[in-house]
C-alpha atoms as a PDB file:
ATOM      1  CA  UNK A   1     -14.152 134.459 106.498  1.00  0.00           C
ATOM      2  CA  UNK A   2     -11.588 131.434 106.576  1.00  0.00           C
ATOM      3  CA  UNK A   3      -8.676 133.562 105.959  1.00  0.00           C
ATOM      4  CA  UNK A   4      -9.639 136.002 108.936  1.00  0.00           C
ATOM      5  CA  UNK A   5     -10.033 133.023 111.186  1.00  0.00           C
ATOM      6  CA  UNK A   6      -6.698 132.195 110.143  1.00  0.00           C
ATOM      7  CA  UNK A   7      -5.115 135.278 110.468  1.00  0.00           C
ATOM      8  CA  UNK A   8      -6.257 135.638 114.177  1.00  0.00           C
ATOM      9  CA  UNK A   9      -5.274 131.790 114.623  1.00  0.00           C
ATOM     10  CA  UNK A  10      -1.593 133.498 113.682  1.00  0.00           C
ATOM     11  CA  UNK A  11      -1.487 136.388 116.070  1.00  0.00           C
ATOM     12  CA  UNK A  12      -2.767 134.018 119.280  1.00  0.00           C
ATOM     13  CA  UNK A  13      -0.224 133.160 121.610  1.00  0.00           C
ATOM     14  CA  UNK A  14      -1.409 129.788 123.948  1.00  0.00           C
ATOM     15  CA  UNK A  15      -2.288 130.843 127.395  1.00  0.00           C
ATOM     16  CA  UNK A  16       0.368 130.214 129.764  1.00  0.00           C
ATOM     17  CA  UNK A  17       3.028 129.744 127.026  1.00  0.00           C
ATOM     18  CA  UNK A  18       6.225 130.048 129.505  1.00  0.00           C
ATOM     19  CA  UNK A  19       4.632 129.975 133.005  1.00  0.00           C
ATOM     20  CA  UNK A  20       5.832 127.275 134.934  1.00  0.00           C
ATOM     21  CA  UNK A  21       4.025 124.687 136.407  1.00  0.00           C
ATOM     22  CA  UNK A  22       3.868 122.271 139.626  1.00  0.00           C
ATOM     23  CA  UNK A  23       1.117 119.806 140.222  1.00  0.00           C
ATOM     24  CA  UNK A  24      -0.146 120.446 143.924  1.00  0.00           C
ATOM     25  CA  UNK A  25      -1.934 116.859 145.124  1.00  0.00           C
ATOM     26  CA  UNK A  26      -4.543 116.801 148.343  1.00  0.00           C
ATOM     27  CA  UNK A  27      -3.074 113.353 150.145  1.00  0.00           C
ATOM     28  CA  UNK A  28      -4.644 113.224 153.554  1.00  0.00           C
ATOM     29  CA  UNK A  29      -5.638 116.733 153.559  1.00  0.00           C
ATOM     30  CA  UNK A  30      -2.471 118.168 152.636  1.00  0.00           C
ATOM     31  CA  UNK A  31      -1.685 120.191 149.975  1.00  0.00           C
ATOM     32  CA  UNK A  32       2.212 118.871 148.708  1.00  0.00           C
ATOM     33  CA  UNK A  33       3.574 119.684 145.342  1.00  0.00           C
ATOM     34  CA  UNK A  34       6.322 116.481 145.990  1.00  0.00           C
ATOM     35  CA  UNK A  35       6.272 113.380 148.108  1.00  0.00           C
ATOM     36  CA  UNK A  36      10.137 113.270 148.628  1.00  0.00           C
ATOM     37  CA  UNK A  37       9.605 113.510 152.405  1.00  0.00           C
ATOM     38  CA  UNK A  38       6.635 111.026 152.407  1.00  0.00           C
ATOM     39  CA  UNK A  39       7.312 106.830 154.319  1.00  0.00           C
ATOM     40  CA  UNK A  40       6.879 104.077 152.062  1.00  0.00           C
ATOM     41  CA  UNK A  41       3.671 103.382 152.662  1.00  0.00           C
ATOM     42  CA  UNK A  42       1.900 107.061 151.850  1.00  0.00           C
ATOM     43  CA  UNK A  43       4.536 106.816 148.631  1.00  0.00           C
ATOM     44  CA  UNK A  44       2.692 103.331 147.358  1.00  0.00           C
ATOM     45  CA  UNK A  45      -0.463 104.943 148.224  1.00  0.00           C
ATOM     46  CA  UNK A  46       0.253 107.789 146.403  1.00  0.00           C
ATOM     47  CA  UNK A  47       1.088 105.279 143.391  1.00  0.00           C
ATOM     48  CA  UNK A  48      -1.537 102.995 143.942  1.00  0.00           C
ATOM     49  CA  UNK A  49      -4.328 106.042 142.965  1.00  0.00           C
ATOM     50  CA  UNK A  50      -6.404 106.696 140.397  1.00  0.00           C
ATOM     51  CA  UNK A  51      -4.528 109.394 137.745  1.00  0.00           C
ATOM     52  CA  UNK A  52      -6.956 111.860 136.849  1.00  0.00           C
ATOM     53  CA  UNK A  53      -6.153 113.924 133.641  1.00  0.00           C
END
């Protein structure tokens, strides 16, 4: 039983191995993937929250 486990385990390729990906963030109900065109004060705001993971 161990060895099939481990031959499956071999053959499994990770989901979404080579996709690329950009975090999209709600900040004052917008959607942004950057905040390059955000003032100062949204950008420490930005900072100043909580990072999920």
């Amino acid at each position: 039983m161990k060895k099939e486990i481990e031959k499956k385990q071999e053959n499994c390729k990770t989901v979404g191995d080579g996709v690329g990906f950009e975090r999209i963030r709600r900040i004052t109900g917008y959607l942004v993937g950057t905040v390059d065109r955000f003032n100062n004060g949204k950008r420490a705001e930005e900072h100043d929250r909580v990072k999920h993971t």
